[in-house]
C-alpha atoms as a PDB file:
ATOM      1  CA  UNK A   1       0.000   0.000   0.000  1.00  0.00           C
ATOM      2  CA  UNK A   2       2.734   2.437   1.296  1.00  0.00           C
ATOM      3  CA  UNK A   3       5.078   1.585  -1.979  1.00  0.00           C
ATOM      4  CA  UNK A   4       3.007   3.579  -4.404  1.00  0.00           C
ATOM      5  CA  UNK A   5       2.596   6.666  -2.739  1.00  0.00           C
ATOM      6  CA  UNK A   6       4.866   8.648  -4.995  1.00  0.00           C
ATOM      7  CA  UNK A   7       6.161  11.739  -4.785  1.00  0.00           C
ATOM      8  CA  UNK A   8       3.009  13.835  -5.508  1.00  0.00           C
ATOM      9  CA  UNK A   9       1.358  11.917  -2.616  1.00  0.00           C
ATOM     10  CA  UNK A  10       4.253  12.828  -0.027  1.00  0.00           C
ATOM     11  CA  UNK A  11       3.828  16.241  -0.572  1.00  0.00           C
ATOM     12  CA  UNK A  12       0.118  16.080  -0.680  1.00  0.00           C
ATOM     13  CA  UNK A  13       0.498  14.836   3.130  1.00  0.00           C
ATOM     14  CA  UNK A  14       3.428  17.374   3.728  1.00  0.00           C
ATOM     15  CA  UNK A  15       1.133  20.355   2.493  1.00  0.00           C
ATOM     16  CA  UNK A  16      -2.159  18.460   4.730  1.00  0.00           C
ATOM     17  CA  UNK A  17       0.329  18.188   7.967  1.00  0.00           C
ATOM     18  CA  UNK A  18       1.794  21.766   7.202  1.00  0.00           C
ATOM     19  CA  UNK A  19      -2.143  22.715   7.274  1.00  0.00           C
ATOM     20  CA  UNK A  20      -2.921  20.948  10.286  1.00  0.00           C
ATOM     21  CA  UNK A  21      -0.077  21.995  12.956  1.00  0.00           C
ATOM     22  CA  UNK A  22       1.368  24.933  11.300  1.00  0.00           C
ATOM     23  CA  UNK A  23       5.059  25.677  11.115  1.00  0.00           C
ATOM     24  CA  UNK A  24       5.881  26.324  14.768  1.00  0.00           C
ATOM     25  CA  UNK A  25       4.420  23.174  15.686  1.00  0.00           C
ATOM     26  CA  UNK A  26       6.598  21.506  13.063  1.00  0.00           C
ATOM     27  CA  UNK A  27       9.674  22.785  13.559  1.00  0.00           C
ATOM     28  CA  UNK A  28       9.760  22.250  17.297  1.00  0.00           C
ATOM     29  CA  UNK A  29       8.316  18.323  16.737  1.00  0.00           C
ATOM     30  CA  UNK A  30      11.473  18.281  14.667  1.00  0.00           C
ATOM     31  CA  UNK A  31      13.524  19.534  17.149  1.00  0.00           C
ATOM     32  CA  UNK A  32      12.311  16.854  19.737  1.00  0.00           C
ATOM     33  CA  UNK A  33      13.146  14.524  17.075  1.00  0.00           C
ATOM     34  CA  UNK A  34      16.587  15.677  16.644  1.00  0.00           C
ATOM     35  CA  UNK A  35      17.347  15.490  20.284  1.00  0.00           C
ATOM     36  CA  UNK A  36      16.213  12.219  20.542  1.00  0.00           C
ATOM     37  CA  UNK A  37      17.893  10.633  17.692  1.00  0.00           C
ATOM     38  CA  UNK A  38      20.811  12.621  19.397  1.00  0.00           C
ATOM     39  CA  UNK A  39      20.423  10.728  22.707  1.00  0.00           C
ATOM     40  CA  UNK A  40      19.923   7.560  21.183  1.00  0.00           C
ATOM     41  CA  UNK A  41      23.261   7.372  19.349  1.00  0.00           C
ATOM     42  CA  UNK A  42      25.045   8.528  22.338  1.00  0.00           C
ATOM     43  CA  UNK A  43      23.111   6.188  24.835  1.00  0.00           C
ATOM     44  CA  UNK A  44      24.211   3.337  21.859  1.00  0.00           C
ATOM     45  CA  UNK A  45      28.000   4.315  21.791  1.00  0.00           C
ATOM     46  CA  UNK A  46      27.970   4.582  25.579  1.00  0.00           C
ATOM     47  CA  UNK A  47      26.647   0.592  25.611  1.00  0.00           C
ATOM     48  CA  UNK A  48      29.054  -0.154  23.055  1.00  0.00           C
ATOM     49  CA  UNK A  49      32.144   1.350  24.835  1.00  0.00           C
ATOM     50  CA  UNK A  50      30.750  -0.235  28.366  1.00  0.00           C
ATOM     51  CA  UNK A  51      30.917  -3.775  26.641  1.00  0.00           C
ATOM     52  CA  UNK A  52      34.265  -3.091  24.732  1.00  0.00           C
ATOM     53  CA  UNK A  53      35.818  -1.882  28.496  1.00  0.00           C
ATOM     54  CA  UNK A  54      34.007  -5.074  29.917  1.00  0.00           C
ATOM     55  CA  UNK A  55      35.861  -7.424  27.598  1.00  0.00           C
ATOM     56  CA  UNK A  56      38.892  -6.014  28.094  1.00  0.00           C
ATOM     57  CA  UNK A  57      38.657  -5.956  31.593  1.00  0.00           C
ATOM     58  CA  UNK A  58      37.754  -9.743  31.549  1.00  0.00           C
ATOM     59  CA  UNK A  59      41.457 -11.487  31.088  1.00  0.00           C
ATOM     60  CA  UNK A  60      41.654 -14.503  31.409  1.00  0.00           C
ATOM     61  CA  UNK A  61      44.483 -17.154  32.428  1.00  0.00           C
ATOM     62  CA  UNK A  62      45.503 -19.476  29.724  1.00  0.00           C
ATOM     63  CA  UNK A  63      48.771 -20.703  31.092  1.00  0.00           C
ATOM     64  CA  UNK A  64      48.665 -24.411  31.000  1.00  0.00           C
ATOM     65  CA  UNK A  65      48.326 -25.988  34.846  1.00  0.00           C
ATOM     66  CA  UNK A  66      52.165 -27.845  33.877  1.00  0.00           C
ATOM     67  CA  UNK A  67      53.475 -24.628  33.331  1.00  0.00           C
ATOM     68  CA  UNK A  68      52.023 -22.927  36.487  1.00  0.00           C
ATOM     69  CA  UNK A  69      53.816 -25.395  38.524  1.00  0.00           C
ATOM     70  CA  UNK A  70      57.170 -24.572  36.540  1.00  0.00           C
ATOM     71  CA  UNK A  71      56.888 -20.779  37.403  1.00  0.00           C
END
């Protein structure tokens, strides 16, 4: 349904939403947007740099229990 919209139907909504909430509405929805794709990639890169700094933090003995006693 959505994949024939077209171009001439986008900005037949764009011009209806424009209509509806006016441009200061818009523009400030937008803004909330913004900041909120904003926190999202940070709150991602934080999660990502927590596990990285997890991993590394996680070392783990290999030596052989032979070699141990050698040592």
């Amino acid at each position: 349904m959505l994949n024939n919209i077209g171009l001439p139907g986008l900005l037949l909504i764009a011009v209806v939403v424009l209509v509806l909430f006016g441009r200061g509405k818009i523009s400030s929805l937008m803004g909330e947007v913004g900041k909120g794709i904003t926190a999202f990639k940070k709150g991602v890169n934080d999660g990502t740099k927590e596990l990285e700094d997890d991993a590394a933090q996680v070392v783990k003995d290999v030596t052989p229990e032979a070699d141990k006693d050698k040592a």
